[in-house]
N, C-alpha and C. Protein backbone atom coordinates (compact mmCIF):
# COMPACT_ATOMS: atom_id res chain seq x y z
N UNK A 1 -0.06 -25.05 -5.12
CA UNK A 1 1.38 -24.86 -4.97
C UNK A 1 1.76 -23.46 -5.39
N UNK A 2 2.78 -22.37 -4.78
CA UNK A 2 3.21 -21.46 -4.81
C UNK A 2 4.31 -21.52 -5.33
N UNK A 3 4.89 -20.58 -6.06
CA UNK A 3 6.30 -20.55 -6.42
C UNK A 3 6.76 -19.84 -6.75
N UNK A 4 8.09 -18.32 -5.95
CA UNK A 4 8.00 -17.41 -5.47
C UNK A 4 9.47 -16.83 -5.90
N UNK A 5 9.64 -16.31 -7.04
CA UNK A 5 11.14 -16.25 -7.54
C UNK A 5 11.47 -14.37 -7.78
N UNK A 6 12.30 -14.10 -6.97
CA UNK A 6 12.92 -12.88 -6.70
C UNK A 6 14.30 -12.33 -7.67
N UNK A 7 13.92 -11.67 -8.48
CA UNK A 7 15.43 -10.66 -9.16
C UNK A 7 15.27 -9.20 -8.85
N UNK A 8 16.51 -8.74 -9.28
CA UNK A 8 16.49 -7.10 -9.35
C UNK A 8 17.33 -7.08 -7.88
N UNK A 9 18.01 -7.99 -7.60
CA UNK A 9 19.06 -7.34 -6.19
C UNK A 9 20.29 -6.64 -6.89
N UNK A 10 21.27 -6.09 -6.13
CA UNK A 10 22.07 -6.03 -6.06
C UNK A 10 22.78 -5.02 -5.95
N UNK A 11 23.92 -4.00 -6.02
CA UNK A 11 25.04 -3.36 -5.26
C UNK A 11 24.56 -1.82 -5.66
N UNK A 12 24.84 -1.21 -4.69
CA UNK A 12 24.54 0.02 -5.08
C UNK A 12 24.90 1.62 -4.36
N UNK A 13 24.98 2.86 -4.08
CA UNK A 13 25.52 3.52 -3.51
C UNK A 13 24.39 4.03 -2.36
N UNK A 14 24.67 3.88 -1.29
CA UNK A 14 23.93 4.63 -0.22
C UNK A 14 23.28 6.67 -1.13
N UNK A 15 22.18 6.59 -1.22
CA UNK A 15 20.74 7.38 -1.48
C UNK A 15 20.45 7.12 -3.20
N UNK A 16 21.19 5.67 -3.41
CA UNK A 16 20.48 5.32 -4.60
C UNK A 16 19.41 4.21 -4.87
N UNK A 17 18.69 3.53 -6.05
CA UNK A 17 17.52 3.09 -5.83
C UNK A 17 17.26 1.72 -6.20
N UNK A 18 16.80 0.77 -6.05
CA UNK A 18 16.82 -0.28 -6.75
C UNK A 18 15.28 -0.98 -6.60
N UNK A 19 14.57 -1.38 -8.05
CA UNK A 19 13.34 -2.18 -7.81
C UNK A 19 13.79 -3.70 -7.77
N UNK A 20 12.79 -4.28 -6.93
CA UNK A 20 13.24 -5.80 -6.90
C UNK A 20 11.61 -5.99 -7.48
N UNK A 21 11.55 -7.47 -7.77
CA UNK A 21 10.45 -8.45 -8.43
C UNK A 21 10.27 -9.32 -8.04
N UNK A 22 9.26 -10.16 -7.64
CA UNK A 22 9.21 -11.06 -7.54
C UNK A 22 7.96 -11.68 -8.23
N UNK A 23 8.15 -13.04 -8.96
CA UNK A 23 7.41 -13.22 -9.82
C UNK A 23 6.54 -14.60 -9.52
N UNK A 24 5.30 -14.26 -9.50
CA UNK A 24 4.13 -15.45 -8.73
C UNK A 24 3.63 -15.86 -9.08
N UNK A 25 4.06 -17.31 -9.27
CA UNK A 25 2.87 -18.76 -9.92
C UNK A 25 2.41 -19.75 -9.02
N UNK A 26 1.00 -19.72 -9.25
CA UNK A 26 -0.15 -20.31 -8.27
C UNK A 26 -0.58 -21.43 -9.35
N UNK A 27 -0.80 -22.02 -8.58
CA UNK A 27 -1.42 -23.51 -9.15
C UNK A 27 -2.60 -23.94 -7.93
N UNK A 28 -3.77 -23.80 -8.56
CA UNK A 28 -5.05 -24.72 -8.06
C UNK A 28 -5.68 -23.02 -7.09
N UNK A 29 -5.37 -22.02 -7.18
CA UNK A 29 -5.64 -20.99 -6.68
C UNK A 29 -5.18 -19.69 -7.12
N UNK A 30 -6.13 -18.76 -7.26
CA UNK A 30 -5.54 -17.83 -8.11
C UNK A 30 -4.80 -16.80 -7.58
N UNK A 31 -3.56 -16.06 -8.06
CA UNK A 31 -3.12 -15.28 -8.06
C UNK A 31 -3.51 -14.07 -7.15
N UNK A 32 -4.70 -13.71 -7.34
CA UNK A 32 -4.95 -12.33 -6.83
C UNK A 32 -5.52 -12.71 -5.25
N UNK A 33 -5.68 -13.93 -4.71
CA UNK A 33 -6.37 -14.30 -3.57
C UNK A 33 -5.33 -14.28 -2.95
N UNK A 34 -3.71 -14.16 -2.75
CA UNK A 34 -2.81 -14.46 -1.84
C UNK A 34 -2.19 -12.75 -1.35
N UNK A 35 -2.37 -12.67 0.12
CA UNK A 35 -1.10 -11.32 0.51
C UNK A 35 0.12 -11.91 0.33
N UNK A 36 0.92 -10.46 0.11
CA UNK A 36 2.17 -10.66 0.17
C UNK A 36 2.62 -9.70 0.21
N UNK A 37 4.29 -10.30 0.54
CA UNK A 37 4.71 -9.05 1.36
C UNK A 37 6.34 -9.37 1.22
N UNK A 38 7.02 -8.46 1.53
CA UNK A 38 8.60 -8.27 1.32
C UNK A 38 9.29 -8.12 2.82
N UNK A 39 10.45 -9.43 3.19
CA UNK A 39 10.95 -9.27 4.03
C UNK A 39 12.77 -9.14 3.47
N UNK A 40 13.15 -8.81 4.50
CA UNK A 40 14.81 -9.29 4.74
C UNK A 40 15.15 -9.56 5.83
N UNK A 41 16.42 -10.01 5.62
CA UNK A 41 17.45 -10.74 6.49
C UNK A 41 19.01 -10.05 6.60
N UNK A 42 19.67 -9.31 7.30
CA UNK A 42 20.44 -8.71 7.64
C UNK A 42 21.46 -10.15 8.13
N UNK A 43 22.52 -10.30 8.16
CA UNK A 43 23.82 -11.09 8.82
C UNK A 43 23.45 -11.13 10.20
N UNK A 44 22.67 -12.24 10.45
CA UNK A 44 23.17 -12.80 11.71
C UNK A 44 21.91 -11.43 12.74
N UNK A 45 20.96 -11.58 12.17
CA UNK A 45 19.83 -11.02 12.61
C UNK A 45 18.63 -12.08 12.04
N UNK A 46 17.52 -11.70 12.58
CA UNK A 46 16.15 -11.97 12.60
C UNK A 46 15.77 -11.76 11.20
N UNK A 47 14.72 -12.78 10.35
CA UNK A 47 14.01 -11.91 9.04
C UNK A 47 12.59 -11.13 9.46
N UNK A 48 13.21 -9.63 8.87
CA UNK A 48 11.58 -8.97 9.53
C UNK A 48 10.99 -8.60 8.08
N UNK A 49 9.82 -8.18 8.58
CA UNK A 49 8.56 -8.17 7.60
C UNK A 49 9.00 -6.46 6.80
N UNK A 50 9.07 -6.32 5.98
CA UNK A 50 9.15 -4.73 6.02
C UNK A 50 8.15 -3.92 4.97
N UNK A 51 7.15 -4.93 4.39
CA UNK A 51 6.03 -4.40 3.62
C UNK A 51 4.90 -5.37 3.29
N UNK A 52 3.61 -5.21 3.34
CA UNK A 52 2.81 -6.29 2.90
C UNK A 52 1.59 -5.53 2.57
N UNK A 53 1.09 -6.61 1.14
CA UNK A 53 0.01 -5.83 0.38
C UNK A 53 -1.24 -6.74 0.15
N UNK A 54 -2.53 -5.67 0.98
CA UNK A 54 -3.43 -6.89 1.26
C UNK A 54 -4.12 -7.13 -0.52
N UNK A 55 -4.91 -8.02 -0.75
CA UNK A 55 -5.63 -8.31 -1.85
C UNK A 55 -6.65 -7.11 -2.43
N UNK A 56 -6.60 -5.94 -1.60
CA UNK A 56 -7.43 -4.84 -2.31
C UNK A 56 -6.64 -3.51 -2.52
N UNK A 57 -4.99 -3.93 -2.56
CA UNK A 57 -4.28 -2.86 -2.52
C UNK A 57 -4.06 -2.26 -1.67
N UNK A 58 -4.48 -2.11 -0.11
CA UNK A 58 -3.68 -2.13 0.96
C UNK A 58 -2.45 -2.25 1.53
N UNK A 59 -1.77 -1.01 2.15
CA UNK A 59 -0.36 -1.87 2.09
C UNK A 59 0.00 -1.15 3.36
N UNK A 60 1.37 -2.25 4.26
CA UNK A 60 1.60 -1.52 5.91
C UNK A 60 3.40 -1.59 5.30
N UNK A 61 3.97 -1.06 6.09
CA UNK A 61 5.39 -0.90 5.54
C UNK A 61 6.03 -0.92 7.41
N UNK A 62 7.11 -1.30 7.29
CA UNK A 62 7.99 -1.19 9.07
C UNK A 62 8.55 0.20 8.66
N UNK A 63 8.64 0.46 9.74
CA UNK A 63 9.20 1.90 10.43
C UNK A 63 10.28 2.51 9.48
N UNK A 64 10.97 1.37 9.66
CA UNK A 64 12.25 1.37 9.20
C UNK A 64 12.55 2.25 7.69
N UNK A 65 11.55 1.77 6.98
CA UNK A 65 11.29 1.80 5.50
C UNK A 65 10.13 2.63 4.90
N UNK A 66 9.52 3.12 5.83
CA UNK A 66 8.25 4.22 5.09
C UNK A 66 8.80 5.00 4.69
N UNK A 67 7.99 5.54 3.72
CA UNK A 67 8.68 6.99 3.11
C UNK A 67 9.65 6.33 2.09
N UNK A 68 10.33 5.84 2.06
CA UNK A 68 11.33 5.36 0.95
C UNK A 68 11.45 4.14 0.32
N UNK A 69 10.52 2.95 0.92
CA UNK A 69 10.32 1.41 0.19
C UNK A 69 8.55 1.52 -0.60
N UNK A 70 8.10 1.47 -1.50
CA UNK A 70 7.20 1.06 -1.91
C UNK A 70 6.61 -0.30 -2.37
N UNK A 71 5.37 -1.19 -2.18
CA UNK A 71 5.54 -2.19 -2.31
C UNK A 71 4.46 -2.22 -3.17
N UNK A 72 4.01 -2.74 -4.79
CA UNK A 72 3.10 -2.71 -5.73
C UNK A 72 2.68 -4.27 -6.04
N UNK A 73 2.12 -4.45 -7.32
CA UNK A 73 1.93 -5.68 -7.16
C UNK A 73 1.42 -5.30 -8.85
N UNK A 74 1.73 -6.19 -9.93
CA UNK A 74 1.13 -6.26 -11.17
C UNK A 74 -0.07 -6.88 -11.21
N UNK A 75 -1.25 -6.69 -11.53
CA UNK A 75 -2.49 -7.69 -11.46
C UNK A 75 -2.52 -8.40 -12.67
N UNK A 76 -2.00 -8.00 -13.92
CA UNK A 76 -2.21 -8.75 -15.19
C UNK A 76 -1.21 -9.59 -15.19
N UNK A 77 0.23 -9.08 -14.35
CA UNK A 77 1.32 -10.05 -14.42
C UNK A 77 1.93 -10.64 -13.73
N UNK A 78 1.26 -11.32 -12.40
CA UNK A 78 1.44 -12.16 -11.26
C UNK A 78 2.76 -11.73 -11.39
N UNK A 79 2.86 -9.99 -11.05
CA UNK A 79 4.38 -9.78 -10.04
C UNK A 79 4.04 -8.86 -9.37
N UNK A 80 5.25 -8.83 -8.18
CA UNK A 80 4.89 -8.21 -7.30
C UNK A 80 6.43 -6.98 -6.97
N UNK A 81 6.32 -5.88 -6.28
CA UNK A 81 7.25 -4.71 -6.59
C UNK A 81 7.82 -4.33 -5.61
N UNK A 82 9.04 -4.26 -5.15
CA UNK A 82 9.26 -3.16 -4.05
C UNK A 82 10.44 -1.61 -4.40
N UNK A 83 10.06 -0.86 -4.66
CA UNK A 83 10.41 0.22 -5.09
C UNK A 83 11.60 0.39 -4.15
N UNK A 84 12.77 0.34 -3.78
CA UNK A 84 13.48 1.23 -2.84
C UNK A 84 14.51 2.18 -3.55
N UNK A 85 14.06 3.06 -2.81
CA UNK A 85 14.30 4.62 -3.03
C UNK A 85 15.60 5.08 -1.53
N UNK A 86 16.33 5.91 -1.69
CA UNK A 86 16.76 6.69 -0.78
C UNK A 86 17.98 5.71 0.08
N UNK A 87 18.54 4.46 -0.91
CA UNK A 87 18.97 3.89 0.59
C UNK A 87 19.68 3.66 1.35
N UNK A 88 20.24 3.32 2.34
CA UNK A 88 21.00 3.22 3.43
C UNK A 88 21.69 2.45 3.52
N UNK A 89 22.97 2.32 4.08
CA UNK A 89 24.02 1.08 4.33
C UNK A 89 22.93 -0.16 4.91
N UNK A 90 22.34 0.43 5.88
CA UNK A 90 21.53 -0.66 6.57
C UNK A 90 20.51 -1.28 6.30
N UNK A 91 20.10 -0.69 5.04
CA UNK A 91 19.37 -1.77 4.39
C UNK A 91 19.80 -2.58 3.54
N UNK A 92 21.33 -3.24 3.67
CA UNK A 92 21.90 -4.21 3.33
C UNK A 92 21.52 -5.50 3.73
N UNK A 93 20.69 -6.64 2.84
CA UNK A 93 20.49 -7.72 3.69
C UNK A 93 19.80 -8.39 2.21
N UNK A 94 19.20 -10.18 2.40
CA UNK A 94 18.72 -10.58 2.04
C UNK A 94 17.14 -10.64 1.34
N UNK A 95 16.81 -9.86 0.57
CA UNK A 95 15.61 -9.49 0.77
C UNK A 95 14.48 -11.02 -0.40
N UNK A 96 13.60 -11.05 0.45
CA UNK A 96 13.05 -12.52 0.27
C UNK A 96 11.15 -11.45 -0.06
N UNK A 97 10.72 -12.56 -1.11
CA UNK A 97 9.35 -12.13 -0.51
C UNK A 97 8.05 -13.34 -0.69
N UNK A 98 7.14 -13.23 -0.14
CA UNK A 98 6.19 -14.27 0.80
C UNK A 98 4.76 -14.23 0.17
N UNK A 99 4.34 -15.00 0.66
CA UNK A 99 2.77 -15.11 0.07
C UNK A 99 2.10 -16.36 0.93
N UNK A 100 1.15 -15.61 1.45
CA UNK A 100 0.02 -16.73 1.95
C UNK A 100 -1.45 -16.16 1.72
N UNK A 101 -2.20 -17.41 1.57
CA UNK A 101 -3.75 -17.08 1.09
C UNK A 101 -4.32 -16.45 1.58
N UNK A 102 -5.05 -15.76 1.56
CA UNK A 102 -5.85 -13.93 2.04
C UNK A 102 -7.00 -14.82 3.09
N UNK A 103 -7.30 -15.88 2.74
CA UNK A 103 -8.48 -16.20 3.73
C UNK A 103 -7.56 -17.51 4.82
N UNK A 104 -6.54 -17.61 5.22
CA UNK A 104 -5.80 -17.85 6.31
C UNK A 104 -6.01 -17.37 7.49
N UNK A 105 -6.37 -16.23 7.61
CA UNK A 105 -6.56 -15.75 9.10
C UNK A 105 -8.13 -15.84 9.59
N UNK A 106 -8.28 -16.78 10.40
CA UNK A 106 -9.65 -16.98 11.32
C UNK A 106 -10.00 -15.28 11.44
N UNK A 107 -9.36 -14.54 12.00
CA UNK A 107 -10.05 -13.17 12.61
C UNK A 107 -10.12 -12.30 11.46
N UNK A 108 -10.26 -12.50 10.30
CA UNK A 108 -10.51 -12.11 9.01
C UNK A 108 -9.26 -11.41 8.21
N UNK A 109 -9.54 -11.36 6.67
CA UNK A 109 -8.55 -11.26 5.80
C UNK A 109 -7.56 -9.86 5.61
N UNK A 110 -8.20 -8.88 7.16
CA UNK A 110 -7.23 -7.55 7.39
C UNK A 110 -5.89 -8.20 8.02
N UNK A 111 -6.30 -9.00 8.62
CA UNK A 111 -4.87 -9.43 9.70
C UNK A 111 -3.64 -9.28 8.47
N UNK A 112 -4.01 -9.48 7.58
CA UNK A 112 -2.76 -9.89 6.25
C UNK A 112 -1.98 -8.72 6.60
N UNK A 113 -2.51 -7.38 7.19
CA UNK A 113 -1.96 -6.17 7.11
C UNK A 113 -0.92 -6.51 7.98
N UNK A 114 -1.06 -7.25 9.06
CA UNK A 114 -0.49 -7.17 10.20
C UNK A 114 0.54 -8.63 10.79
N UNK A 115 0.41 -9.24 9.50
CA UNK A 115 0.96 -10.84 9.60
C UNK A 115 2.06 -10.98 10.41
N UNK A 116 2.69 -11.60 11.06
CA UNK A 116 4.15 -11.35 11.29
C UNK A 116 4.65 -12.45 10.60
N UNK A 117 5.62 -12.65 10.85
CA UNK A 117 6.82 -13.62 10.14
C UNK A 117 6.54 -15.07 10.15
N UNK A 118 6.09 -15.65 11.54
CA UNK A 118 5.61 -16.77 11.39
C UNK A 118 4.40 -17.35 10.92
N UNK A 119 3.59 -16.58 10.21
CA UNK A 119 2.19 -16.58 9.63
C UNK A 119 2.18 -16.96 7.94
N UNK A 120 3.34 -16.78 7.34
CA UNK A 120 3.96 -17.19 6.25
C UNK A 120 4.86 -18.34 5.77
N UNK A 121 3.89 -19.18 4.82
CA UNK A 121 4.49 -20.28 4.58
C UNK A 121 5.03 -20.36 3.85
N UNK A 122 4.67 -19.16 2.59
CA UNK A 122 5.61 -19.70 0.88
C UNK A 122 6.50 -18.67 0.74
N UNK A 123 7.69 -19.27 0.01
CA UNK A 123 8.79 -17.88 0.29
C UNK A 123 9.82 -18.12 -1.04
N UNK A 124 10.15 -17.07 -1.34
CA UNK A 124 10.65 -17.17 -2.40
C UNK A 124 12.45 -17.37 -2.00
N UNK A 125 13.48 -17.71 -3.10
CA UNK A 125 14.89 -18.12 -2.63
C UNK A 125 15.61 -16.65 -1.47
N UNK A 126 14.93 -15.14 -2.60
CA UNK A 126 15.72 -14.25 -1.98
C UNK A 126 16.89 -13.72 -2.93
N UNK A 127 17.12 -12.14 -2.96
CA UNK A 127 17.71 -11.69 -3.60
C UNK A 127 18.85 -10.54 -3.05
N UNK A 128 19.68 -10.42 -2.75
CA UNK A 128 20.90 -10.18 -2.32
C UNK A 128 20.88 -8.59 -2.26
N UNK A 129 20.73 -7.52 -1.32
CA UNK A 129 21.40 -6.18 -1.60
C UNK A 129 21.91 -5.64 -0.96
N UNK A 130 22.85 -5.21 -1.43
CA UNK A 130 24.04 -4.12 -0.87
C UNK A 130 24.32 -2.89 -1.10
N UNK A 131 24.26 -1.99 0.35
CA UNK A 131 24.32 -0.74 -0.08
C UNK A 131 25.31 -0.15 0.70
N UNK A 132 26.45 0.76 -0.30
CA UNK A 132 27.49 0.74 0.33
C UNK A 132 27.95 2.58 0.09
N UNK A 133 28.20 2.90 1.09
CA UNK A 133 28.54 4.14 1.58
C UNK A 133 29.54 5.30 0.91
């Protein structure tokens, strides 16, 4: 069982910064065997993927967000990081983050780089940010 709890949202001025957390407890499997990765949800849009970090420190980021989202991961303290730096009205949205087991993908455990949205089962409630102009 996974269980996937997100703080550190909330309000802030367009090119300022905010880290979010999310904090990961595994039961019957350990910690360091699961990717994960940071999505959001914008109003009345799609949730897209916008960072994911494979199990050897690997990490792919969307377009959208390179250069200014970083995504880390604590190894001693089953948490996980997304740095945002620089940001934009439009990265106003729900930001949620995910975890599924590194050996899930038949075509081996790189795909994690490349997961999309429906490849993810455990998800945390989600943490609220607003960035306002």
């Amino acid at each position: 069982q996974v269980q996937l709890t997100e703080s550190g949202g909330g309000s802030v001025q367009a090119g300022g910064s905010l880290r979010l957390s999310c904090a990961v407890a595994v039961s019957g499997y350990t910690y360091r065997n699961y990717c994960l990765g940071w999505f959001r949800q914008a109003p009345e849009t799609e949730r897209e993927v916008i960072a994911r970090i494979h199990t050897d420190g690997n990490t792919t980021y969307a377009d959208s967000v390179k250069g200014r989202f970083t995504i880390s991961k604590s190894n001693d303290a089953n948490t996980l990081y997304l740095q945002m730096n620089s940001l934009k009205p439009e990265d106003t949205a729900m930001y949620s983050c995910a975890a599924e087991p590194i050996g899930s993908w038949p075509g081996g455990d790189w795909f994690c780089l490349s997961a999309p949205r429906a490849d993810w089962r455990h998800w945390g409630q989600g943490t609220q940010v607003t960035v306002f102009s």
